[in-house]
Protein backbone atom coordinates (compact mmCIF):
# COMPACT_ATOMS: atom_id res chain seq x y z
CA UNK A 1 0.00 0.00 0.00
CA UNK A 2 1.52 3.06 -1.26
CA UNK A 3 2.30 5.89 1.77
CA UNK A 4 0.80 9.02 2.62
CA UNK A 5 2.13 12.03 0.99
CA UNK A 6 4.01 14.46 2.27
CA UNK A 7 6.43 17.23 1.56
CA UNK A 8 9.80 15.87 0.30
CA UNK A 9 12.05 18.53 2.12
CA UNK A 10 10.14 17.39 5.21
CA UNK A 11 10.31 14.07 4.47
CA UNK A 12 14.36 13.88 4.14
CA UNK A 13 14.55 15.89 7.00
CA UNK A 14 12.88 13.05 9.10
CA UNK A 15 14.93 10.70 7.63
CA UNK A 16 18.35 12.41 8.30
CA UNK A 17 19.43 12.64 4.71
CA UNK A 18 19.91 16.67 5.03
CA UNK A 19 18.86 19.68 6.21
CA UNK A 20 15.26 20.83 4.55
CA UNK A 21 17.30 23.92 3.63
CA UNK A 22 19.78 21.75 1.34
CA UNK A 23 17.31 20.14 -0.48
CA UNK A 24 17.14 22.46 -3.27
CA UNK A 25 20.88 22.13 -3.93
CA UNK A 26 20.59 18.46 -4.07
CA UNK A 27 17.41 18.42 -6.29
CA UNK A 28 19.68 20.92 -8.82
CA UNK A 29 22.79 18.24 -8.15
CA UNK A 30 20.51 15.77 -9.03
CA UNK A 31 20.95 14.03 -6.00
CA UNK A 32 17.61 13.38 -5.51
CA UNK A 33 15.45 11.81 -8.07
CA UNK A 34 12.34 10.66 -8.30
CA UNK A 35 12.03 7.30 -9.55
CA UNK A 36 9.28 8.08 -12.80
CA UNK A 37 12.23 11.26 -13.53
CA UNK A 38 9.09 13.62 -12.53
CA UNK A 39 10.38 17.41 -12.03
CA UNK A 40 10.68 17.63 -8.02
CA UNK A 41 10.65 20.96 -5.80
CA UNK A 42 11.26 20.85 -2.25
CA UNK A 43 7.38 21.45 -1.25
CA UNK A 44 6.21 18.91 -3.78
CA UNK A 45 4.05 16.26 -2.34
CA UNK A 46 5.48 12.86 -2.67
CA UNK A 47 5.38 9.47 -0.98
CA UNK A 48 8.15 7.64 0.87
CA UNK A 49 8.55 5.19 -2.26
CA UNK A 50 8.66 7.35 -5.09
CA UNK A 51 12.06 8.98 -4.28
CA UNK A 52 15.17 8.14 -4.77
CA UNK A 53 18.42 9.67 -2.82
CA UNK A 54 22.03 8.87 -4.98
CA UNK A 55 20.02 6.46 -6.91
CA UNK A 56 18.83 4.29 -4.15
CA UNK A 57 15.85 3.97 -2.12
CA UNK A 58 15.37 5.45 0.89
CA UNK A 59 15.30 4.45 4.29
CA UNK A 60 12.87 2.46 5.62
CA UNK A 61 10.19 4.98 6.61
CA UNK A 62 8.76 5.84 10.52
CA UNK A 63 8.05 2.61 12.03
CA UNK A 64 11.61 1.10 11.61
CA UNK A 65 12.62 -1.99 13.74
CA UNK A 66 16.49 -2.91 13.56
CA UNK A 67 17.21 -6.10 15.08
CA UNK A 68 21.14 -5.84 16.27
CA UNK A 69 23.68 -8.49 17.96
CA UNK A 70 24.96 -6.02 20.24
CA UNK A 71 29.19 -6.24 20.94
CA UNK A 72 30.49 -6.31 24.31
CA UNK A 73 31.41 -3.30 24.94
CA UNK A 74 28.76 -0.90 23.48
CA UNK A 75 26.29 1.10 25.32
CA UNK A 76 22.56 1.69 25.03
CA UNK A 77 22.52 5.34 25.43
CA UNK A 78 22.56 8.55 23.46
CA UNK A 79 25.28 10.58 25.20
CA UNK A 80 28.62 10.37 23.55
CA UNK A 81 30.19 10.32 26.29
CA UNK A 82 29.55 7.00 27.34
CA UNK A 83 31.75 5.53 24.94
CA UNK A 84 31.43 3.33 21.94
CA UNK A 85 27.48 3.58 21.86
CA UNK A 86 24.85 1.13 19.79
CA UNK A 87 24.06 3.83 17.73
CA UNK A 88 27.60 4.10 15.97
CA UNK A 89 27.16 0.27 14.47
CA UNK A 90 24.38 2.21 12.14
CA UNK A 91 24.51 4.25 9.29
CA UNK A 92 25.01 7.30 10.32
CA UNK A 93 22.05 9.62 8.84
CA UNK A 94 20.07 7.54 11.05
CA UNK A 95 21.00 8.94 14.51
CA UNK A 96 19.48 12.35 12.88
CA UNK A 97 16.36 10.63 12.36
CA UNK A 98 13.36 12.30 13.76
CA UNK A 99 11.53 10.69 15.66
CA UNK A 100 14.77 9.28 17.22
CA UNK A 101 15.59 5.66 17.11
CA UNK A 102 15.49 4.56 20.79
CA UNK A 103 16.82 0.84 21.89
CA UNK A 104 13.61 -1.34 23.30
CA UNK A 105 15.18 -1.39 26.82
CA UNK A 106 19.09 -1.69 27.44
CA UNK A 107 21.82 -3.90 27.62
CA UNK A 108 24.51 -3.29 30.10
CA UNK A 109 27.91 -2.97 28.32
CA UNK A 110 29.43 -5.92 29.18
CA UNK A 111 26.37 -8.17 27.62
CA UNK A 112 25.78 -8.86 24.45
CA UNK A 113 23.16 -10.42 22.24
CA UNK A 114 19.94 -9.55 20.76
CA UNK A 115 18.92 -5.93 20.85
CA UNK A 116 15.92 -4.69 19.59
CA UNK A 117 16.11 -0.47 18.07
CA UNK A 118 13.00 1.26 17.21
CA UNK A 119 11.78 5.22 16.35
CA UNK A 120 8.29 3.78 16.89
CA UNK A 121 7.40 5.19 20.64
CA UNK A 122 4.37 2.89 21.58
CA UNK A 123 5.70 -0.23 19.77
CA UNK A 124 8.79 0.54 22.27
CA UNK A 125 6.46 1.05 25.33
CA UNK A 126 4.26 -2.18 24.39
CA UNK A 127 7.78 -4.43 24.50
CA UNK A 128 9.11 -2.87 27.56
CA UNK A 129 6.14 -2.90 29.77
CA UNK A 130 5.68 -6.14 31.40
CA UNK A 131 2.18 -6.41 31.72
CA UNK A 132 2.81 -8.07 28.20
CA UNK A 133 4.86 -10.83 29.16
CA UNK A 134 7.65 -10.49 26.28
CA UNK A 135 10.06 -13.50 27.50
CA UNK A 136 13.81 -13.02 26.89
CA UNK A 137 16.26 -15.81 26.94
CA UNK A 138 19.98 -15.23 28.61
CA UNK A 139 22.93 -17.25 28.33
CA UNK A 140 25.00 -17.17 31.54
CA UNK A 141 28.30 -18.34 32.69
CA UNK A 142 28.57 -17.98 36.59
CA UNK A 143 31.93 -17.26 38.48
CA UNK A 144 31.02 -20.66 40.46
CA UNK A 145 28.83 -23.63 40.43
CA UNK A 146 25.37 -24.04 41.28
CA UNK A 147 24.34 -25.10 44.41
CA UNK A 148 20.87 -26.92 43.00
CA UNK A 149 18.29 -24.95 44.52
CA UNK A 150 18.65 -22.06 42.12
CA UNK A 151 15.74 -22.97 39.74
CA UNK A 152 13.36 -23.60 42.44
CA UNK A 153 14.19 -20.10 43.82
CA UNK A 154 13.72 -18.30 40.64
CA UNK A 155 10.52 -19.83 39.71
CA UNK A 156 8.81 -18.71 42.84
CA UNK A 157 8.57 -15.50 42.42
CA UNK A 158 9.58 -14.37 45.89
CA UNK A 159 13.03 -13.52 44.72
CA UNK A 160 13.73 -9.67 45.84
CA UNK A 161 16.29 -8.17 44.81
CA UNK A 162 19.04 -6.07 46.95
CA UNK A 163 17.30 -2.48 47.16
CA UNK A 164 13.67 -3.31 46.03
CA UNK A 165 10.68 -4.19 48.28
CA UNK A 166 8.49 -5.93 45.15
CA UNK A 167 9.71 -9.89 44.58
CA UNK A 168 10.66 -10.88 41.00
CA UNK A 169 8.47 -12.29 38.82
CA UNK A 170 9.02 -16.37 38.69
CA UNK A 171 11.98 -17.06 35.86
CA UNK A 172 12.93 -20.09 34.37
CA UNK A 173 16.34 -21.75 35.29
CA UNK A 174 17.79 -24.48 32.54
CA UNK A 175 21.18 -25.63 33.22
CA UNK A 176 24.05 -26.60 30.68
CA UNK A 177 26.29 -27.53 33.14
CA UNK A 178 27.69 -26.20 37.07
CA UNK A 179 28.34 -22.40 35.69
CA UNK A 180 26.49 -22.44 32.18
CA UNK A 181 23.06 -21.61 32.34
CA UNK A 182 19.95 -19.96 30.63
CA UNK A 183 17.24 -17.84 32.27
CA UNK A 184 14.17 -16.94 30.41
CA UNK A 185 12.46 -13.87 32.05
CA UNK A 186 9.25 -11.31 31.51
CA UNK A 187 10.55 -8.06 33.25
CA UNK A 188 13.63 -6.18 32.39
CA UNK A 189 14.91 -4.89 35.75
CA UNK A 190 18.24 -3.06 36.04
CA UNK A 191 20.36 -5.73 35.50
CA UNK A 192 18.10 -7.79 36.67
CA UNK A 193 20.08 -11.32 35.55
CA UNK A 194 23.07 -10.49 37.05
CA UNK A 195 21.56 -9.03 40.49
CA UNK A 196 19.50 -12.47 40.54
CA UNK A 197 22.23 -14.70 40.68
CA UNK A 198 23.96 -11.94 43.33
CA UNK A 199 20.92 -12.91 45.28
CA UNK A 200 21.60 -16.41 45.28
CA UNK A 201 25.48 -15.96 46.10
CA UNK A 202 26.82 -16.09 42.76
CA UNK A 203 28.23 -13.67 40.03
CA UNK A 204 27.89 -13.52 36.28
CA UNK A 205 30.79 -13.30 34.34
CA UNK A 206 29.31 -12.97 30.87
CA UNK A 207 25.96 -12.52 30.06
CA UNK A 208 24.50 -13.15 26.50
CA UNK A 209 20.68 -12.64 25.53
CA UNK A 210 19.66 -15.23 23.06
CA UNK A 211 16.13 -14.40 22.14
CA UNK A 212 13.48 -11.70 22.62
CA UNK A 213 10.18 -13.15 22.13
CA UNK A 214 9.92 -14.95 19.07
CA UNK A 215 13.03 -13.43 17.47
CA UNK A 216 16.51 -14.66 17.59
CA UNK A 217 19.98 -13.40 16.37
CA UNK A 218 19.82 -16.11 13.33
CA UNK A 219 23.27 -15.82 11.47
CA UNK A 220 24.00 -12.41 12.81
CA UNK A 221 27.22 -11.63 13.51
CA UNK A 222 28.37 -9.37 16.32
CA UNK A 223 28.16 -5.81 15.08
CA UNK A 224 26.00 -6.55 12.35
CA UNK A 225 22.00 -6.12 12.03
CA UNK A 226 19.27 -6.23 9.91
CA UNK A 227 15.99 -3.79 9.45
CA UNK A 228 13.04 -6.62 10.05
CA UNK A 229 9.20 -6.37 9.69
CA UNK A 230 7.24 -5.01 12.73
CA UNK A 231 4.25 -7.50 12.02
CA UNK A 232 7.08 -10.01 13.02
CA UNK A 233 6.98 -8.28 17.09
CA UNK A 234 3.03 -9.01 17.13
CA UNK A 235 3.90 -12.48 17.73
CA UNK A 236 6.87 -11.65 20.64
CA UNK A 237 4.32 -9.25 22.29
């Protein structure tokens, strides 16, 4: 179904190509196109499909989902002066986006995995909140073995963690081996894995999360990412 219309130096401008100001330049540079050659001015009505920047399609419009495998060593945040952030693995018109593409929750630095990047506000609000129930898988490697009541305690849900008064809601423990574990959970707590197993008396020494929802990291390598189709989160929320 073909998009609304809108104006194309607005339209750009959302997408980060440019400044709405420098679209004029670029339409005499023949940077942008549109893809039937029809004569374009910067207030001319067009739809999201119909243009062409450098000869390529555009971005994916408002709505984008970006499934990454976050690195160790990146941050979720915005402020540069974090470090190496998330946002730098992307191309990078698309941290001028507007609306801004926001991760769907965090992952500390030291954890990597599946992270899910959005610019669509309530489709980040509806995966986040856990009145939905989104399970989310992590793969854990503990500093020392399991004792063998761990599983028990985490599917109880009267697990509190160090600070809060409200208990954790029940998880579920599956065990590779003495220190390699999974643990599928429904809230996303500040660092909630890692504080759980502090609970029980152990420590996490890397922390991977394998699956949000339905979705995994498929062939993904760390770093990498691909743009995927939103009707694919319906079934993860």
């Amino acid at each position: 179904m073909p998009s609304s219309k809108t104006r194309l130096d607005k339209l750009l401008g959302s997408l980060g190509y440019c400044a709405r100001k420098e679209v004029a330049v670029l339409l005499k540079e023949e940077v942008i196109t549109h893809i039937e050659n029809l004569p374009l001015k910067p207030d001319t009505k067009v739809s999201h499909e119909e243009i062409l920047f450098e000869s390529e399609p555009l971005d994916p419009p408002q709505g984008m989902v970006i499934l990454m495998h976050k690195p160790v060593g990146y941050v979720c945040s915005h402020d540069d002066g974090e470090g190496r952030l998330v946002y730098d693995l992307l191309p990078p018109r698309w941290r001028l986006r507007d609306p801004k593409i926001s991760t769907v929750g965090r992952l500390d630095k030291e954890t990597s995995g599946l992270l899910l990047l959005t610019d669509d506000g309530a489709l980040l609000h509806r995966l986040t909140s856990p009145k939905h129930k989104v399970p989310k898988v992590y793969e854990a490697t503990l500093d020392r073995a399991l004792k063998g009541d761990e599983g028990e305690i985490f599917a109880s849900g009267t697990l509190i963690l160090n600070g809060e008064k409200t208990p954790c809601l029940p998880a579920k423990l599956t065990v590779i081996d003495d220190t390699h574990v999974t643990l599928e959970i429904i809230e996303g707590r500040y660092h909630q894995v890692r504080r759980m197993f502090a609970a029980v008396g152990n420590h996490v020494t890397a922390l991977h999360r394998s699956s949000f929802g339905n979705l995994t990291l498929g062939d993904l390598k760390p770093g990498e990412y691909q743009v995927i189709d939103p009707l694919n989160l319906a079934k993860s929320s």
